[in-house]
Protein backbone atom coordinates (compact mmCIF):
# COMPACT_ATOMS: atom_id res chain seq x y z
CA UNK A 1 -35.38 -18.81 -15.56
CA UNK A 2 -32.30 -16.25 -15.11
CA UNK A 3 -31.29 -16.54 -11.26
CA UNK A 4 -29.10 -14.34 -8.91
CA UNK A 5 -26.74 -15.48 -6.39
CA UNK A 6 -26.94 -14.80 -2.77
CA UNK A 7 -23.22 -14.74 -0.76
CA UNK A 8 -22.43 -14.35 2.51
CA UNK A 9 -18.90 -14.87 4.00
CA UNK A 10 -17.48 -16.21 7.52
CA UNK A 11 -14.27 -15.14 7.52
CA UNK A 12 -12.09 -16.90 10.03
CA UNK A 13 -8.56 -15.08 10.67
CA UNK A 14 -6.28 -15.72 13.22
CA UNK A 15 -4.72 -13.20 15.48
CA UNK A 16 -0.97 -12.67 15.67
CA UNK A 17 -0.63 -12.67 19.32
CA UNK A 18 2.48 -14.51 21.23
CA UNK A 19 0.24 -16.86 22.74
CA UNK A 20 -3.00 -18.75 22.59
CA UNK A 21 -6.32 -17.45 23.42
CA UNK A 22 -6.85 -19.16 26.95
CA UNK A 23 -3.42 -20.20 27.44
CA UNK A 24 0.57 -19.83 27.65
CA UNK A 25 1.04 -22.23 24.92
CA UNK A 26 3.30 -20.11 22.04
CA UNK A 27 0.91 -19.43 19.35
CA UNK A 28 2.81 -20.06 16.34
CA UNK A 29 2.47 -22.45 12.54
CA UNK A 30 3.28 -25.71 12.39
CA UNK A 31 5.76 -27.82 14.84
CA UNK A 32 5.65 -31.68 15.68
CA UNK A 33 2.17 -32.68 15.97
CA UNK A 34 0.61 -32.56 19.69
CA UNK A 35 3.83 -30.28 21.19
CA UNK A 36 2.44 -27.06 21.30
CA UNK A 37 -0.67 -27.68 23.38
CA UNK A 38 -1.07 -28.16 27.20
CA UNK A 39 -4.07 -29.29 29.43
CA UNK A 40 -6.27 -26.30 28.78
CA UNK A 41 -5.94 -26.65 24.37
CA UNK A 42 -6.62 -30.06 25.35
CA UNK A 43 -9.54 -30.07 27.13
CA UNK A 44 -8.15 -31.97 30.21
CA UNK A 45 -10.59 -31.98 33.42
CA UNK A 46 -10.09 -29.67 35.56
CA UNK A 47 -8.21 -27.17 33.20
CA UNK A 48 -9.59 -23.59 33.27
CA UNK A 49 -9.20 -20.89 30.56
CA UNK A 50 -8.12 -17.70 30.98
CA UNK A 51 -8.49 -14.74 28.54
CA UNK A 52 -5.50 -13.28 26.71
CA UNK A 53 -6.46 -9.44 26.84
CA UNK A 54 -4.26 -8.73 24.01
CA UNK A 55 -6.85 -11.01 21.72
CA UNK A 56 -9.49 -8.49 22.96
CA UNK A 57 -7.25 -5.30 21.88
CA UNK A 58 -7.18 -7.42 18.61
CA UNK A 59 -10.35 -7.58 17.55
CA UNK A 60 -11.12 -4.48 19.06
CA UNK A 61 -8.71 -2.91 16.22
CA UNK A 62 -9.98 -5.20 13.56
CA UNK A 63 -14.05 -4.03 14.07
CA UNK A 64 -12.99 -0.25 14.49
CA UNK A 65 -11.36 -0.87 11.33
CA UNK A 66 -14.15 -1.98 9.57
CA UNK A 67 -16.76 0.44 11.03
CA UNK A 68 -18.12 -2.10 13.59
CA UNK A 69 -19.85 -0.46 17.01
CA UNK A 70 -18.07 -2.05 19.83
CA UNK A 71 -20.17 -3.53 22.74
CA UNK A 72 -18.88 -2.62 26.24
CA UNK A 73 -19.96 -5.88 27.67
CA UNK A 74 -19.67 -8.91 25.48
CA UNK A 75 -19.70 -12.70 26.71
CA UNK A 76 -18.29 -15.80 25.71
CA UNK A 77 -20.28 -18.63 25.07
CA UNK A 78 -19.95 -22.77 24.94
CA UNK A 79 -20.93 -23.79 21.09
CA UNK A 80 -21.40 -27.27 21.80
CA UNK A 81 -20.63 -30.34 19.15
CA UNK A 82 -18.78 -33.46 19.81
CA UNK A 83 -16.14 -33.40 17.02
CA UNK A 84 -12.77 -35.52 17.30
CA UNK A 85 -10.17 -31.84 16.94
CA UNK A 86 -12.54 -30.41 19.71
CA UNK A 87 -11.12 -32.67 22.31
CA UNK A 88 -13.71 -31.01 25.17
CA UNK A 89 -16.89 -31.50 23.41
CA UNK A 90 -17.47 -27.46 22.70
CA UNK A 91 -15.71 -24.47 21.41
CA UNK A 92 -15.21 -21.42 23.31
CA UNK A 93 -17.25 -18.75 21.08
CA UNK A 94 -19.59 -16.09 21.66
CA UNK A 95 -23.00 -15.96 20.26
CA UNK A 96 -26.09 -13.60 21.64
CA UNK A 97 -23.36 -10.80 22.87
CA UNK A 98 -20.45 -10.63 20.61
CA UNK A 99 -17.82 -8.27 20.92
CA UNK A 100 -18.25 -6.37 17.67
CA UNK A 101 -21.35 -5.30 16.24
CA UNK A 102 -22.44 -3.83 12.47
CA UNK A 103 -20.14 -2.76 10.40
CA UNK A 104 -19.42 -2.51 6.63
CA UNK A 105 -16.73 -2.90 3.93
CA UNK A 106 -16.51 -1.09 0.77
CA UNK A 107 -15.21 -2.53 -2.19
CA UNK A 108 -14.45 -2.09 -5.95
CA UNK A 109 -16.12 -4.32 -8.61
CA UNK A 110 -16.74 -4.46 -12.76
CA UNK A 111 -20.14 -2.81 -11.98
CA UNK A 112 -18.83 0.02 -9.33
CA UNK A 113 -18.26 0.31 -5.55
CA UNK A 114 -20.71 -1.84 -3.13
CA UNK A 115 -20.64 -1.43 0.15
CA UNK A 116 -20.61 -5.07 2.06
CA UNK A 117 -22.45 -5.22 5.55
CA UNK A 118 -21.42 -7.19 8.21
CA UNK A 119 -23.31 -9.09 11.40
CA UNK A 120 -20.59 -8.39 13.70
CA UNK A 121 -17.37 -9.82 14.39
CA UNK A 122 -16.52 -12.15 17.68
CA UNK A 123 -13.70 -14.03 19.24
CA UNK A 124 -13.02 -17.75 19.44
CA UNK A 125 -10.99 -20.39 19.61
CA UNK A 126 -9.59 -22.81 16.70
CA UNK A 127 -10.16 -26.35 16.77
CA UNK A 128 -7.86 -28.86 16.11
CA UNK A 129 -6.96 -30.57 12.87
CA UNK A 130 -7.77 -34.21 11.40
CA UNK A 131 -4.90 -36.23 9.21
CA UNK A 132 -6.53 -38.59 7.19
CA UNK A 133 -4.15 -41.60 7.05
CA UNK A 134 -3.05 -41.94 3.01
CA UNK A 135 -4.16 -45.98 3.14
CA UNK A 136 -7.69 -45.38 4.74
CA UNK A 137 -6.75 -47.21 7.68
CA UNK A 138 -7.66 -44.18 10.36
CA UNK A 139 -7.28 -40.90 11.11
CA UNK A 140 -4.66 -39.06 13.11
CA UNK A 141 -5.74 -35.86 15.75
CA UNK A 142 -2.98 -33.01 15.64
CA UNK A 143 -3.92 -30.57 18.45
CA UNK A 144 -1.33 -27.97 18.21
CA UNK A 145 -3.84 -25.40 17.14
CA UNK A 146 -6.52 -25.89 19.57
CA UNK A 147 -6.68 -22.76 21.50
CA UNK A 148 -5.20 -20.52 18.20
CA UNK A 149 -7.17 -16.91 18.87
CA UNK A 150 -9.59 -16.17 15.95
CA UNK A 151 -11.92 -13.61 14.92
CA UNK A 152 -14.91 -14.47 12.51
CA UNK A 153 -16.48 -11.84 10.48
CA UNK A 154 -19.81 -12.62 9.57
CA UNK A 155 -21.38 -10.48 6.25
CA UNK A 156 -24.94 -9.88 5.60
CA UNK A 157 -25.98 -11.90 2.66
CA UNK A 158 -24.92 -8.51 0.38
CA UNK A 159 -22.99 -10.16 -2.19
CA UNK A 160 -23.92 -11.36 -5.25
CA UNK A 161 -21.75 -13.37 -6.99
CA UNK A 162 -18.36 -14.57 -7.03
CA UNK A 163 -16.73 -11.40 -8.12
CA UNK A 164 -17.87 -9.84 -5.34
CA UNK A 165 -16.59 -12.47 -3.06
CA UNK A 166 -13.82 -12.77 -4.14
CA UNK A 167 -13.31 -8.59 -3.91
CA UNK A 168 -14.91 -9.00 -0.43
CA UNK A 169 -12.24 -10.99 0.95
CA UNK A 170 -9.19 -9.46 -0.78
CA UNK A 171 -10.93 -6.28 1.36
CA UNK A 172 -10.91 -7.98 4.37
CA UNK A 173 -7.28 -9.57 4.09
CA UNK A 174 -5.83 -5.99 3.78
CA UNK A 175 -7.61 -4.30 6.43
CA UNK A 176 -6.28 -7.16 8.93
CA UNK A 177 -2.92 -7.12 7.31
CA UNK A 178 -2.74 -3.07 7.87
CA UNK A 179 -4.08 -3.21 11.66
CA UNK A 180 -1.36 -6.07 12.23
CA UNK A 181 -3.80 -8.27 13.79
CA UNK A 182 -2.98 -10.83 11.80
CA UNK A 183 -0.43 -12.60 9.13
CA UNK A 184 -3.23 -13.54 6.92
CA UNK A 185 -1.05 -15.98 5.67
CA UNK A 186 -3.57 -18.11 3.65
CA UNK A 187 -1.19 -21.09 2.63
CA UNK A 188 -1.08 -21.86 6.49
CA UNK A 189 -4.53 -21.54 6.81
CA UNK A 190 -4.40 -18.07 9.00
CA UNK A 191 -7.13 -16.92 7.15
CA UNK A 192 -10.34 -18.64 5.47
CA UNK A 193 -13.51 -18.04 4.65
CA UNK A 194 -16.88 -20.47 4.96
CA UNK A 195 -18.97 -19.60 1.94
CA UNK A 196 -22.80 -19.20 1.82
CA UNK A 197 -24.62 -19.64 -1.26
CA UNK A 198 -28.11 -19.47 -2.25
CA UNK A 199 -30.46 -18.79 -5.69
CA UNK A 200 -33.42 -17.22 -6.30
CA UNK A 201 -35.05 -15.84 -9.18
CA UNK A 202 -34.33 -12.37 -10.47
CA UNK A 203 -35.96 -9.57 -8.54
CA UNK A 204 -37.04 -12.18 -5.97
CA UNK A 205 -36.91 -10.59 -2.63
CA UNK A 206 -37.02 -14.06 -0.29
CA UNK A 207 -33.54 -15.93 0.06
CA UNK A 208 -33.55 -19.65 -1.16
CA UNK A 209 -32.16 -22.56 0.48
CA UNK A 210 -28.51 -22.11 1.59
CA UNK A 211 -25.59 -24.10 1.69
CA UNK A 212 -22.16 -23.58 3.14
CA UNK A 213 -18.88 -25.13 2.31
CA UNK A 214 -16.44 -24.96 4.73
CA UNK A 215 -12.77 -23.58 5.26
CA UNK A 216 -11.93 -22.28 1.66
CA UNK A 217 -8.32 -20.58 2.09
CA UNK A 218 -7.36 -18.82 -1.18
CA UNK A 219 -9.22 -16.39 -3.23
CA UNK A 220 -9.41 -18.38 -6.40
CA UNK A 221 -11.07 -20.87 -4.59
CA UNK A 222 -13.97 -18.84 -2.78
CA UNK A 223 -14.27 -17.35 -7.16
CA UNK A 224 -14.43 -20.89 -8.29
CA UNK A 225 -16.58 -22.49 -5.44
CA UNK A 226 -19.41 -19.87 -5.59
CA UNK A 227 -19.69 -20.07 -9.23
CA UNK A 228 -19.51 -23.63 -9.30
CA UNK A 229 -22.07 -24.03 -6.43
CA UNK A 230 -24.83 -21.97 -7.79
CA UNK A 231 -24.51 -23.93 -11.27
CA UNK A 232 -25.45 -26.85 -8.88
CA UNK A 233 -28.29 -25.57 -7.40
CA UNK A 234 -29.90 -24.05 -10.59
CA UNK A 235 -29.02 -27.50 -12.28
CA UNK A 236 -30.75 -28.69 -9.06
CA UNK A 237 -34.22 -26.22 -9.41
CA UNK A 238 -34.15 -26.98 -13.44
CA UNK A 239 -34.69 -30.27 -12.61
CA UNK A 240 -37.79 -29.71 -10.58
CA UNK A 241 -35.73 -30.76 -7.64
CA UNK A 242 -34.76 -28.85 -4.16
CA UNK A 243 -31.57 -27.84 -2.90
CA UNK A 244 -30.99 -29.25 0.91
CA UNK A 245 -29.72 -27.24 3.22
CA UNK A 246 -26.20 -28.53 3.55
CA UNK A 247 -22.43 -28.52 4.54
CA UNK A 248 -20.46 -29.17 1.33
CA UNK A 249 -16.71 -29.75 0.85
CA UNK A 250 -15.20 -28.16 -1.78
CA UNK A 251 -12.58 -29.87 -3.78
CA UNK A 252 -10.38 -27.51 -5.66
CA UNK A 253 -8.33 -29.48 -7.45
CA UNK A 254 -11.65 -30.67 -9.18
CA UNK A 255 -13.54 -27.85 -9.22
CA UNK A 256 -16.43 -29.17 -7.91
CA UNK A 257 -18.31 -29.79 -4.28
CA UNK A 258 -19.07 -32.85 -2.19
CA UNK A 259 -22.48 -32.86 0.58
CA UNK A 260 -20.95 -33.53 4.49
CA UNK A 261 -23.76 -33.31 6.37
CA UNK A 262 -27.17 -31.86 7.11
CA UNK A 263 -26.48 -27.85 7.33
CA UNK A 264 -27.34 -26.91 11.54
CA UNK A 265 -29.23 -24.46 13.08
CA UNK A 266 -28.14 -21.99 15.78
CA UNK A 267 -30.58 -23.93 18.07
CA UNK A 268 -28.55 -27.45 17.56
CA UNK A 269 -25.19 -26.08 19.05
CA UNK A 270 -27.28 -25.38 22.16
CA UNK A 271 -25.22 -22.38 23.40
CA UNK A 272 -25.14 -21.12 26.45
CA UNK A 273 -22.63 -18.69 28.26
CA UNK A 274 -19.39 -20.01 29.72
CA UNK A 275 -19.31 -20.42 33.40
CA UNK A 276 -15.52 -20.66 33.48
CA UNK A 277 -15.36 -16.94 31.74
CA UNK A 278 -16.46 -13.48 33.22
CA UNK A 279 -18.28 -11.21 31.14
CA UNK A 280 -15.73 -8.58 28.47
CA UNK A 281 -15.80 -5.39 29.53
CA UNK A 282 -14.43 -2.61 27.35
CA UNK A 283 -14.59 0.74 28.12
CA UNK A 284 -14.87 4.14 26.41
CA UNK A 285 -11.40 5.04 26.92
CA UNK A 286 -10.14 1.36 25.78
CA UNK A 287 -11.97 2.31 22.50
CA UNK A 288 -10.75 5.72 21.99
CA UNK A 289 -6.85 4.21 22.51
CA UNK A 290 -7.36 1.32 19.93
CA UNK A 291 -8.95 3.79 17.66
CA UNK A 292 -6.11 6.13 17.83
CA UNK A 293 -3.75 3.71 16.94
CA UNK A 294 -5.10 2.33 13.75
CA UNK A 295 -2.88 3.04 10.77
CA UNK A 296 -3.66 4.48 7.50
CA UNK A 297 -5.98 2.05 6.24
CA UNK A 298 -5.64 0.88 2.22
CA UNK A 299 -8.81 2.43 1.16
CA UNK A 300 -7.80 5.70 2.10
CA UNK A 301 -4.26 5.21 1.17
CA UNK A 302 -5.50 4.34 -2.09
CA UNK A 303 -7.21 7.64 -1.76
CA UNK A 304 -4.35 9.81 -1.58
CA UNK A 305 -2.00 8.23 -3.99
CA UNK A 306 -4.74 9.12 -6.07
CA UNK A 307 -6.28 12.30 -5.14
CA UNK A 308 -3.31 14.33 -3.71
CA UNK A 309 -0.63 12.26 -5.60
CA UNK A 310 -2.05 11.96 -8.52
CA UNK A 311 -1.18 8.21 -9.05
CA UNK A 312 -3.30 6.53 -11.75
CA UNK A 313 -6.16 4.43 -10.25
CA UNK A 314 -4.79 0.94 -11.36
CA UNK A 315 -1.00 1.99 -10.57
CA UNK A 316 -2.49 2.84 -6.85
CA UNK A 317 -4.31 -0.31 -6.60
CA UNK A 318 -1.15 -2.10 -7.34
CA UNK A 319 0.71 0.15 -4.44
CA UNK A 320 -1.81 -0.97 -1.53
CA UNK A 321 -2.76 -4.37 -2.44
CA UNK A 322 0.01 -5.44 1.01
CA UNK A 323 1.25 -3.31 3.87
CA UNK A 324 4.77 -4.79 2.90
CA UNK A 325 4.37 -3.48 -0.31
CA UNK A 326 3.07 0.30 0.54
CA UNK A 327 5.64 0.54 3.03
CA UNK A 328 8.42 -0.11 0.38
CA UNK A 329 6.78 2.77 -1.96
CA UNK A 330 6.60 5.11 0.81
CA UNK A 331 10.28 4.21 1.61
CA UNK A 332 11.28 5.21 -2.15
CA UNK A 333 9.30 8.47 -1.65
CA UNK A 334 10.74 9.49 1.33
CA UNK A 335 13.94 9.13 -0.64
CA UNK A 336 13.09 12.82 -2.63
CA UNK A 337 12.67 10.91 -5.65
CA UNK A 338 9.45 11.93 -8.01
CA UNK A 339 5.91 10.33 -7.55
CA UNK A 340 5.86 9.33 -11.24
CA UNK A 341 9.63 8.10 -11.07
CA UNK A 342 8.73 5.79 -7.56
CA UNK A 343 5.64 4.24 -8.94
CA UNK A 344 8.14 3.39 -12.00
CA UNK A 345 10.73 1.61 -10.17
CA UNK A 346 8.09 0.07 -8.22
CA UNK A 347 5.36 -0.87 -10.53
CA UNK A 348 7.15 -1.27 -14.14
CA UNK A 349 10.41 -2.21 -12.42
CA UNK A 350 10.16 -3.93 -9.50
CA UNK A 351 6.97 -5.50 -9.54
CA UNK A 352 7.84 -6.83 -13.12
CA UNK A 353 10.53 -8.76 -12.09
CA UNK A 354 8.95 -10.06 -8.72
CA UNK A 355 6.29 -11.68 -10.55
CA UNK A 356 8.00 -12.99 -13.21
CA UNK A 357 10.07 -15.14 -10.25
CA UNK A 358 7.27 -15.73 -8.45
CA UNK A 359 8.50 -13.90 -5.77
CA UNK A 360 7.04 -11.47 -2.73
CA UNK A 361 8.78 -7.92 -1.28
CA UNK A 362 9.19 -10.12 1.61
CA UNK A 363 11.90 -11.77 -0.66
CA UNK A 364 13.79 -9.16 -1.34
CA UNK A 365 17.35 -8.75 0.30
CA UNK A 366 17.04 -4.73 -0.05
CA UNK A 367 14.55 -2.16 1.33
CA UNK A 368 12.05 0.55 -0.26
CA UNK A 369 15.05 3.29 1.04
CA UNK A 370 17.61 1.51 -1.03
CA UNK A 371 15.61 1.35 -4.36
CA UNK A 372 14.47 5.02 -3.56
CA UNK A 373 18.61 5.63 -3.68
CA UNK A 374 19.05 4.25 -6.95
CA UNK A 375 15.66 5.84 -8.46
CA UNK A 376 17.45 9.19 -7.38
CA UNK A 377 20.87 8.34 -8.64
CA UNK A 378 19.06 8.07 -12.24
CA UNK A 379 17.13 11.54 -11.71
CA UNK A 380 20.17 13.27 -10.56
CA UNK A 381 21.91 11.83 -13.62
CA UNK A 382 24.60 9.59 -12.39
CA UNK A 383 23.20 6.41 -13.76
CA UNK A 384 20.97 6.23 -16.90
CA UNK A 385 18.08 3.90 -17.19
CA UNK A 386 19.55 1.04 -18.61
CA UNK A 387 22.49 0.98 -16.08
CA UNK A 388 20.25 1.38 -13.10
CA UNK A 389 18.06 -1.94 -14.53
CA UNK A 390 21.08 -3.90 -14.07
CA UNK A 391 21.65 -2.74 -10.85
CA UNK A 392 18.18 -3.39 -9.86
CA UNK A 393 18.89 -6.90 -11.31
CA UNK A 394 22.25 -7.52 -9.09
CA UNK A 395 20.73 -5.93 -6.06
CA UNK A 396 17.62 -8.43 -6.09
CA UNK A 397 20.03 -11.66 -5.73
CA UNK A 398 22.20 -10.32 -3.27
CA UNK A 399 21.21 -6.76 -2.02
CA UNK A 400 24.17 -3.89 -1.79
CA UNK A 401 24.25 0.23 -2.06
CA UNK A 402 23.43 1.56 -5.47
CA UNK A 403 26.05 3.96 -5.43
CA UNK A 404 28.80 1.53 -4.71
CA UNK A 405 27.39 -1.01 -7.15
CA UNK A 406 27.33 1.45 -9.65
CA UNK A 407 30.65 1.99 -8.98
CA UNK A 408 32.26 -1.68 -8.65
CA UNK A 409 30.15 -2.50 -11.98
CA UNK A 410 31.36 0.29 -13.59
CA UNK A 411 28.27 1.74 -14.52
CA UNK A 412 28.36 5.53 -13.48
CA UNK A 413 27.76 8.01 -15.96
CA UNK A 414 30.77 9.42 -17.55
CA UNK A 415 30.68 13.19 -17.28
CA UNK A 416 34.20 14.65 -17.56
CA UNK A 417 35.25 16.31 -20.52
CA UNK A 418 37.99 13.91 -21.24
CA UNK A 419 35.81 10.98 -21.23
CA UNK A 420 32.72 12.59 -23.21
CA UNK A 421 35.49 14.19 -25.70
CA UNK A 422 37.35 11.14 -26.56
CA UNK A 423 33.86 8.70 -26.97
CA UNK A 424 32.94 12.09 -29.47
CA UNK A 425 36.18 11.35 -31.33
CA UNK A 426 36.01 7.90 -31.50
CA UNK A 427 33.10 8.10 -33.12
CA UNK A 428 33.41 10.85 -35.58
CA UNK A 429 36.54 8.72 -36.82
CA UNK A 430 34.80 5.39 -37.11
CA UNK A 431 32.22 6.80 -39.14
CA UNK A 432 33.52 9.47 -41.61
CA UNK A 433 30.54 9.15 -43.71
CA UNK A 434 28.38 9.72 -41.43
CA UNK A 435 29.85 12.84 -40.33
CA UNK A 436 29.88 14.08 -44.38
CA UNK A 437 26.51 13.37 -44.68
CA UNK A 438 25.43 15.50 -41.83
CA UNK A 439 27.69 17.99 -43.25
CA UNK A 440 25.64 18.03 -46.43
CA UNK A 441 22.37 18.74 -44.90
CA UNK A 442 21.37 15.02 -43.56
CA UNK A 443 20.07 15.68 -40.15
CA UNK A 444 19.32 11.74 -39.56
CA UNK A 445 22.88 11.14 -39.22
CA UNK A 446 23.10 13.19 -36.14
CA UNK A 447 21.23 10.56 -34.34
CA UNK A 448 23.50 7.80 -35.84
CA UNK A 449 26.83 9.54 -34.77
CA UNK A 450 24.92 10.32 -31.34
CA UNK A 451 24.44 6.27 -30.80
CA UNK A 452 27.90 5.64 -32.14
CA UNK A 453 29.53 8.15 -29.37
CA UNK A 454 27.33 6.55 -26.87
CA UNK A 455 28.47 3.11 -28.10
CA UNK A 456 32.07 3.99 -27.59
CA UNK A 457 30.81 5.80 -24.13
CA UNK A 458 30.15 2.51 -23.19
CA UNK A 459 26.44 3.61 -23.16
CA UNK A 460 27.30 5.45 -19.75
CA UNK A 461 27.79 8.84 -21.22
CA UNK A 462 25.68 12.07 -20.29
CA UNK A 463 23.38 12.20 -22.92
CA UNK A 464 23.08 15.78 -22.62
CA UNK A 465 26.91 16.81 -22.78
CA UNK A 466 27.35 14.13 -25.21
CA UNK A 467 24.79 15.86 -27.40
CA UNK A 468 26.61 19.62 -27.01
CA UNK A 469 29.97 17.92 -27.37
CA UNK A 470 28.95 15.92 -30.41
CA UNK A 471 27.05 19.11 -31.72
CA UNK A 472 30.40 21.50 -31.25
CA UNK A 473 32.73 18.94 -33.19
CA UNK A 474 30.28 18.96 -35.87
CA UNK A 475 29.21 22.60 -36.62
CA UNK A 476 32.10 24.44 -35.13
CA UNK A 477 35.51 23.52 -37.18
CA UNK A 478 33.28 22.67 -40.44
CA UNK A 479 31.88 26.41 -40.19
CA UNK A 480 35.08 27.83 -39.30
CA UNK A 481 33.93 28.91 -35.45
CA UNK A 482 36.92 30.89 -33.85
């Protein structure tokens, strides 16, 4: 029986604010275990939360973003579970009146664009995390990111497939990473995604039996697990056997998924609102600020390179996939230099030589303004091609102005008639063969005395003045020209 997979995403990302959710405590990665936490992350009697407004401006940003209808009155509620990183017995969430409601995100698969809907989007807080002791002999409770403000964005069960999961997410990372909500910094666990999975038989319209594995934090992971996990379950059904509704861990480094524990209900977290926390209220006006200040968003960016730019599709793609790097192309642009000649010193140059050192923009010791100065140094003719590559190459291990490496490396182009003239004579008297076979008629060797004159040049010469010079030694004195 063919089958098609059912996906749904909970995308956990944490926001980039100063401090924690309900607290003072910095919010920041990392740090000696249990040193960034304080009565309230830890759940100490008697401690009372209090709501960082800026986490509400947040998400705010990140559901206008994605097309979500904000509700002017949301409340937080008390998920309740007794876990050993949720030190108080419940996490802070919200669950009947979230803050952000609807929604959709478009993306681009093999088959077309899909448009992805989404449940809503709400605030919470992180829990804790667990260090399994190496020997087995216990388990070690790091709270430093209890209290960590996070938004979850919760998709309608619209994809279908691990493609489209995978796309789905790389949406959702650079919407957040545009609005500056958050670092979506996946290696540190800023952002992750629990992934839903069902079956059911093509052209089926009931959902099968779901399970979820939890806290998958890289893209080739959420590919691999949904893939992997609805092998299972078919495996599972050809068997004559059901699937259990489940939490799974997913193993990566195996490729392959592990059952937790029973999969709950809404109904077992028994939620109720928060007595300790007043009711959200956001206004019109609140809404209509936020929304003004959302940035170009990478969709529509992606747009205009294309549409009014006239950037090729992939090339554009390639331009928008990080705010870091569309904010370096728009640097070289702003520069005066070309559209075709940025997205080539970006894309064929740069790019190129980032990847091949495994290495990020953020890397870089130079900005988009300074490659956008030695792209224009090559169109106004002052540096050829070849030169300006090796400038690229010295300025990406330790920075410095084009011009003035160009200068100390001795790679400006030589353009006086003294310098073009003598590089003409050298080579017309290295190669006097050359020079009587173009005399007889062989037009080839013009091309051969041209890379010898260059050669002697130093490969810096104008081509162009090289070319007339070259040309006037040649024709003139052999055809007598006063």
């Amino acid at each position: 029986m063919a089958y098609e997979i059912v996906c749904g995403l909970e995308i956990h990302a944490e926001l980039s604010t100063a401090t924690k959710i309900w607290c003072g405590c910095a919010n920041e990665f990392g740090g000696e275990p249990n040193t960034r936490c304080c009565p309230v992350c830890t759940g100490l009697p008697g401690a009372l939360p209090v709501l960082n407004r800026r986490v509400v401006a947040f998400a705010v940003k990140a559901g206008l973003a994605m097309h979500c209808t904000i509700a002017p009155r949301s409340v937080m509620a008390r998920k309740n579970y007794f876990y050993p990183d949720m030190p108080k017995a419940y996490q802070i969430s919200q669950y009947e009146a979230p803050l952000c409601l609807g929604g959709h995100v478009d993306i681009e698969t093999s088959a077309g664009p899909r448009r992805i809907r989404l449940t809503r989007i709400h605030i919470e807080e992180d829990a804790g995390k667990l260090l399994h002791d190496a020997y087995g002999t216990g388990t070690l409770v790091d709270l430093n990111r209890c209290g960590v403000p996070l938004i979850e964005i919760v998709s309608e069960p619209d994809l279908r497939g691990a493609e489209e999961a995978k796309a789905y997410m790389e949406a959702v990372r650079e919407i957040l990473e545009a609005c500056a909500v958050s670092d979506v910094k996946m290696q540190e666990g800023s952002m992750r995604a629990d992934v839903n999975v069902s079956i059911r038989p093509v052209g089926a319209t009931e959902y099968g039996t779901r399970t979820e594995m939890k806290n998958l934090n890289s893209f080739r992971a959420v590919h691999r697990a949904v893939e992997a996990e609805a092998k299972r379950q078919e495996a599972l059904l050809a068997a004559g056997k059901k699937v259990a509704q489940e939490t799974r861990q997913w193993d990566d480094n195996r490729g392959e998924s592990r059952g937790m524990r029973g999969k709950e209900d809404a109904q077992d977290y028994r939620y109720f609102p928060d007595p300790d926390l007043v009711p959200i209220l956001v206004s019109e006006s609140d809404v209509a600020r936020i929304r003004a200040e959302l940035p170009e968003l990478p969709a529509e960016r992606r747009a205009r390179y294309i549409g009014t730019l006239g950037i090729a599709e992939a090339d554009a793609a390639l331009l928008t996939r990080s705010r870091a790097e569309a904010e370096l192309f728009e640097a070289v642009l702003a520069q005066g230099v070309g559209v075709r000649a940025a997205v080539t010193w970006v894309v064929v140059e740069l790019f190129a030589r980032l990847n091949a050192a495994g290495r990020s923009v953020a890397d870089l010791p130079f900005g988009g303004a300074a490659l956008g100065r030695l792209a224009a140094l090559v169109e106004a003719g002052k540096v050829n091609a070849g030169s300006a590559r090796r400038i690229l190459g010295s300025m990406m291990e330790q920075g410095g102005e084009p011009a003035a490496l160009a200068e100390s490396m001795g790679l400006l182009v030589v353009a006086d008639e003294g310098g073009i003239a003598a590089a003409v004579a050298a080579a017309l008297a290295g190669s006097p063969a050359a020079v009587a076979d173009y005399r007889s008629g062989s037009a080839k060797s013009f091309g051969f005395l041209m890379g010898q004159a260059m050669k002697a040049a130093g490969g810096r010469a104008d081509p162009k003045l090289l070319q007339a010079a070259l040309r006037e030694a040649l024709d003139g004195p052999a055809e007598g020209k006063a």
